[in-house]
N, C-alpha and C. Protein backbone atom coordinates (compact mmCIF):
# COMPACT_ATOMS: atom_id res chain seq x y z
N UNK A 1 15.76 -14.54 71.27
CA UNK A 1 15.32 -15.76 70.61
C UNK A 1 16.58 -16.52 70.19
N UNK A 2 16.45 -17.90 70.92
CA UNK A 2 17.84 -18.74 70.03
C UNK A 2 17.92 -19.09 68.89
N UNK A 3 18.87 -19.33 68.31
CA UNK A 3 18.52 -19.94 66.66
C UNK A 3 17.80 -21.13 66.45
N UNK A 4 17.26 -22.40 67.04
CA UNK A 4 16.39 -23.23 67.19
C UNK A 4 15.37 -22.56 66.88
N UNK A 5 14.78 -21.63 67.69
CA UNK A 5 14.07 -20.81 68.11
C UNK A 5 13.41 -20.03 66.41
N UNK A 6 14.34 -19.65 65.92
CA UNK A 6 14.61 -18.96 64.44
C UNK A 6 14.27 -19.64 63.69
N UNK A 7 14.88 -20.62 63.67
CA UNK A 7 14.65 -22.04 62.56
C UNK A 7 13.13 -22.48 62.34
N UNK A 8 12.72 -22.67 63.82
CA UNK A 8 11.36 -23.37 63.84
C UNK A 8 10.66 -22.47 63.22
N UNK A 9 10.67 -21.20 62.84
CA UNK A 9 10.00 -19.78 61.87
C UNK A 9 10.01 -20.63 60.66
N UNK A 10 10.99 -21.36 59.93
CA UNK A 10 10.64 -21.59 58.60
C UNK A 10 10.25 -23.26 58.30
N UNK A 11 9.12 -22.74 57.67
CA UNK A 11 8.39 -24.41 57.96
C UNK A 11 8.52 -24.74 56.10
N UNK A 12 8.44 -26.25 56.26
CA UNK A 12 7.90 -26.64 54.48
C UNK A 12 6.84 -27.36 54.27
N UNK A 13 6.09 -26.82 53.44
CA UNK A 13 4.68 -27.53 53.24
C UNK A 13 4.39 -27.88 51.51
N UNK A 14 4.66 -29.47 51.29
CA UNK A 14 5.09 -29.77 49.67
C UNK A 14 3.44 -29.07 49.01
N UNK A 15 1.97 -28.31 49.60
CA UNK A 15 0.96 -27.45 48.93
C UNK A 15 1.65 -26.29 48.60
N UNK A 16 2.46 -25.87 48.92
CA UNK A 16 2.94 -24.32 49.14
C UNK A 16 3.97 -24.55 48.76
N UNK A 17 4.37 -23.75 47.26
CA UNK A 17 5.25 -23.11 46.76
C UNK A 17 6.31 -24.33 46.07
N UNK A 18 5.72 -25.32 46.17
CA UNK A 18 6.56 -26.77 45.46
C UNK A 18 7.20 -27.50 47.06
N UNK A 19 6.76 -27.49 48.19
CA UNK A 19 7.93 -27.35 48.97
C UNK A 19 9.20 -26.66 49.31
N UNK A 20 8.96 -25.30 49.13
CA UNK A 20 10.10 -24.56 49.56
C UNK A 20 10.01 -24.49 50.69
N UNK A 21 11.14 -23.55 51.25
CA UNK A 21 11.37 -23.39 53.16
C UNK A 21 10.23 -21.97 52.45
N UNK A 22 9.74 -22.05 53.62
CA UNK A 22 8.25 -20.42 53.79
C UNK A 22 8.62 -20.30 55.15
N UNK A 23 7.68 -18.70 55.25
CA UNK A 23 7.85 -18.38 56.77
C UNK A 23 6.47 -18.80 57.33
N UNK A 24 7.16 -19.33 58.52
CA UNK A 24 5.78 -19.36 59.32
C UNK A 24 4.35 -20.35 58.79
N UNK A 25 4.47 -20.47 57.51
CA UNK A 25 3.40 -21.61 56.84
C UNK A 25 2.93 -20.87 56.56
N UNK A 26 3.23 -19.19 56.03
CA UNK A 26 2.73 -18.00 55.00
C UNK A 26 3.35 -18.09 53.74
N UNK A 27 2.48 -17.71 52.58
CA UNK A 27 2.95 -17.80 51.61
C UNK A 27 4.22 -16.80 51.54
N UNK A 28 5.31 -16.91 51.69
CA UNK A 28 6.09 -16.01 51.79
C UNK A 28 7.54 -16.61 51.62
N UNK A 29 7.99 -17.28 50.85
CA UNK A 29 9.63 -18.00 50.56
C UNK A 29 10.52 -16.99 51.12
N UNK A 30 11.54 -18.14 51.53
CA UNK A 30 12.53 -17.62 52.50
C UNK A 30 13.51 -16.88 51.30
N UNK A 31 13.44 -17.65 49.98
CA UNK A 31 14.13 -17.25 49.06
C UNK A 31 13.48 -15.86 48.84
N UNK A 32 12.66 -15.22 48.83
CA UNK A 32 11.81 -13.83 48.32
C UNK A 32 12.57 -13.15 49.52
N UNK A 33 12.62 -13.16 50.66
CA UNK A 33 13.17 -12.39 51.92
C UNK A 33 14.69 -12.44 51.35
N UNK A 34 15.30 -13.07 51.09
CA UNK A 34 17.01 -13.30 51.04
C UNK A 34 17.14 -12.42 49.63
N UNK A 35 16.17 -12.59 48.71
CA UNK A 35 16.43 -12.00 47.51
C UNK A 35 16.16 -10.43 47.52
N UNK A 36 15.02 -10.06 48.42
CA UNK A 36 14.70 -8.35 48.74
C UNK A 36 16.05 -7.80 49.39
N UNK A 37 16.88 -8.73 50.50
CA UNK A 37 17.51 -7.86 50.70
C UNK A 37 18.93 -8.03 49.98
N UNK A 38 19.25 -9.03 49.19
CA UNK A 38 20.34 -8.83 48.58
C UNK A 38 20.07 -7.81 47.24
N UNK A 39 18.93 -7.12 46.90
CA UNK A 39 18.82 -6.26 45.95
C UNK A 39 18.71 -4.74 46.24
N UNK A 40 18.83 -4.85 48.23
CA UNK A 40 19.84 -3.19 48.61
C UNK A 40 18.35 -3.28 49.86
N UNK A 41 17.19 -3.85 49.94
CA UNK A 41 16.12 -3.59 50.62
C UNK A 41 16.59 -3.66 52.03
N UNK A 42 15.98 -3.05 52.47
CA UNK A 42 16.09 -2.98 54.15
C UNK A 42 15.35 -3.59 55.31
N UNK A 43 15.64 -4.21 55.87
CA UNK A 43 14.87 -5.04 56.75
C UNK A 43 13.17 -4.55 56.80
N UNK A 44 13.30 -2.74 57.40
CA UNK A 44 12.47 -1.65 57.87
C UNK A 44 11.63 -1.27 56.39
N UNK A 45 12.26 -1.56 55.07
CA UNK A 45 11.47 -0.97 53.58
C UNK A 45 10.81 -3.15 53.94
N UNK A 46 11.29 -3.79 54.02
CA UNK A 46 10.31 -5.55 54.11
C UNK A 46 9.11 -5.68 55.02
N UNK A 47 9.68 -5.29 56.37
CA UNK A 47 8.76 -4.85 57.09
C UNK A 47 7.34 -4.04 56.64
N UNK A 48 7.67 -3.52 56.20
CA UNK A 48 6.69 -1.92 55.66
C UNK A 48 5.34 -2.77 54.76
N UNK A 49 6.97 -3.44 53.74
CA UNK A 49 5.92 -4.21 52.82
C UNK A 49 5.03 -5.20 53.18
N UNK A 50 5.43 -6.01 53.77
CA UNK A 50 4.78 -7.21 54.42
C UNK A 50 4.39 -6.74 56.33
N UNK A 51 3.63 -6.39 56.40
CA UNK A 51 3.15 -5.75 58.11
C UNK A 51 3.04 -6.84 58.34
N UNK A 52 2.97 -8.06 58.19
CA UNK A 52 2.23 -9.24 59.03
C UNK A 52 3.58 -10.29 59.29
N UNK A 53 5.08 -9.93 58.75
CA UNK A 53 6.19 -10.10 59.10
C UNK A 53 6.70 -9.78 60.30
N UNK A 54 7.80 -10.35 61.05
CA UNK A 54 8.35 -9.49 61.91
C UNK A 54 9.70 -9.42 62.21
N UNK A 55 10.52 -8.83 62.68
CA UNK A 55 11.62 -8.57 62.43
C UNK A 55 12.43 -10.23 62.65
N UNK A 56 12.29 -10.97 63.84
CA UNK A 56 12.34 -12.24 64.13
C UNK A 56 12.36 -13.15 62.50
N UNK A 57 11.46 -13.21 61.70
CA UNK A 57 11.23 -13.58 60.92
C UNK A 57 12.29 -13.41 59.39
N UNK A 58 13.02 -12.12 59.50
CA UNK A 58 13.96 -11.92 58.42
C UNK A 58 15.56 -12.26 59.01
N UNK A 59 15.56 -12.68 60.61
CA UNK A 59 16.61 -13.18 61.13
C UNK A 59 16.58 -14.88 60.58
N UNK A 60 15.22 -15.37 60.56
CA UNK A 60 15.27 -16.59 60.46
C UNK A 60 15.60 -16.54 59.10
N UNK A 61 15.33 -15.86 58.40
CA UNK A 61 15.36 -16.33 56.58
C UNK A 61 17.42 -16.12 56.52
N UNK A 62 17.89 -15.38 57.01
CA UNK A 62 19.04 -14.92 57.09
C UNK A 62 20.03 -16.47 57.50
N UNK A 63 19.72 -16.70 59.17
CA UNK A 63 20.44 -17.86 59.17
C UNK A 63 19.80 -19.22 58.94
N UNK A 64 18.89 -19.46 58.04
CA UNK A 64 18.49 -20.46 57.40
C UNK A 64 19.81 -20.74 55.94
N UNK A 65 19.59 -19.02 55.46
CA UNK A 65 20.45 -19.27 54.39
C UNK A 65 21.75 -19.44 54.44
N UNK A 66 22.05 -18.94 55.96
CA UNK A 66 23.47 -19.55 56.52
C UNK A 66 23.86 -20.69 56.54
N UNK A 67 23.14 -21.21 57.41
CA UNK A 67 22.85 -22.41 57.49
C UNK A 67 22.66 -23.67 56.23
N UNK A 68 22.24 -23.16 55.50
CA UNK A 68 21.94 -24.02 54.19
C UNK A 68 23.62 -24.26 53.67
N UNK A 69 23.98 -22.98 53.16
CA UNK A 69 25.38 -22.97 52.91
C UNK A 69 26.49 -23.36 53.38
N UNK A 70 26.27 -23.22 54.69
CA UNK A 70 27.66 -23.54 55.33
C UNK A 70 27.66 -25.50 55.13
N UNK A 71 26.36 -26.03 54.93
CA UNK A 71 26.34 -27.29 54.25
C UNK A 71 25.62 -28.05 55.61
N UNK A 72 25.08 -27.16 56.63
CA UNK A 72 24.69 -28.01 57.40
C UNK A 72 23.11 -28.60 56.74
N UNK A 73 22.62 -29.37 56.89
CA UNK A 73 21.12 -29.90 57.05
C UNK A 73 19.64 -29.33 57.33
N UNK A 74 20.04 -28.28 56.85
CA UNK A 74 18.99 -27.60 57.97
C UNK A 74 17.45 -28.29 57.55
N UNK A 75 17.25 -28.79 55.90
CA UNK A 75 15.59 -28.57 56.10
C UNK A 75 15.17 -29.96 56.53
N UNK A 76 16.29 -30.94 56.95
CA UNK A 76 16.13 -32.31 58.03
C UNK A 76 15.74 -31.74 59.17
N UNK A 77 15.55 -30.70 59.35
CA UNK A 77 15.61 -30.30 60.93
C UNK A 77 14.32 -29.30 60.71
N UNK A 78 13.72 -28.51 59.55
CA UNK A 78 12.16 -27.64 59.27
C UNK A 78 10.88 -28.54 59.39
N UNK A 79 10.36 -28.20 60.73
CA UNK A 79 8.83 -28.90 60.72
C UNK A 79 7.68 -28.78 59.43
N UNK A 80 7.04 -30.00 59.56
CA UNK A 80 6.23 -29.92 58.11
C UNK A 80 4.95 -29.37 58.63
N UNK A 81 4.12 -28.35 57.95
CA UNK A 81 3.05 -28.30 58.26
C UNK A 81 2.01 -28.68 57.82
N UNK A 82 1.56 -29.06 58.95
CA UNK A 82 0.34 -30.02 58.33
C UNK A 82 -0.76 -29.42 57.28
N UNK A 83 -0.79 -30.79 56.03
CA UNK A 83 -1.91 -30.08 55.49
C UNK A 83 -3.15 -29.98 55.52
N UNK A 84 -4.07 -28.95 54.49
CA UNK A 84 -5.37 -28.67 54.88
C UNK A 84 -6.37 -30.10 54.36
């Protein structure tokens, strides 16, 4: 999967969560994935927790937050999902 590819995983929807980046248009902040594993969690203990995740999905939260930092643009570039 390319990183385009990755990216398009995290969508923002201003119903959900104030507009944060989410995965997939699941209630699930990219910030909650970045924060499990900077507190020692393991991709395989996230997985476990969330079954309806997939490994694809904690790559995207990863270089999103790369991405954010390194100062590029990224959520000019996160599709909105449409609301209900």
């Amino acid at each position: 999967m390319d990183e385009q590819q990755l990216l398009d995983r995290i969508v923002v929807n201003p119903q959900i969560y104030g507009g944060k980046p989410i995965i997939r248009g699941m209630r699930i902040a990219v910030e909650h994935i970045i924060g499990m594993l900077a507190a020692g969690d393991t991709p395989e203990t996230i997985l476990k927790e969330y079954p309806f995740l997939e490994r694809d999905d904690i790559q995207a939260c990863l270089l999103f937050a790369h991405r954010s930092l390194s100062g590029e643009h990224v959520h000019d570039r996160i599709p909105l999902t449409k609301s209900a």
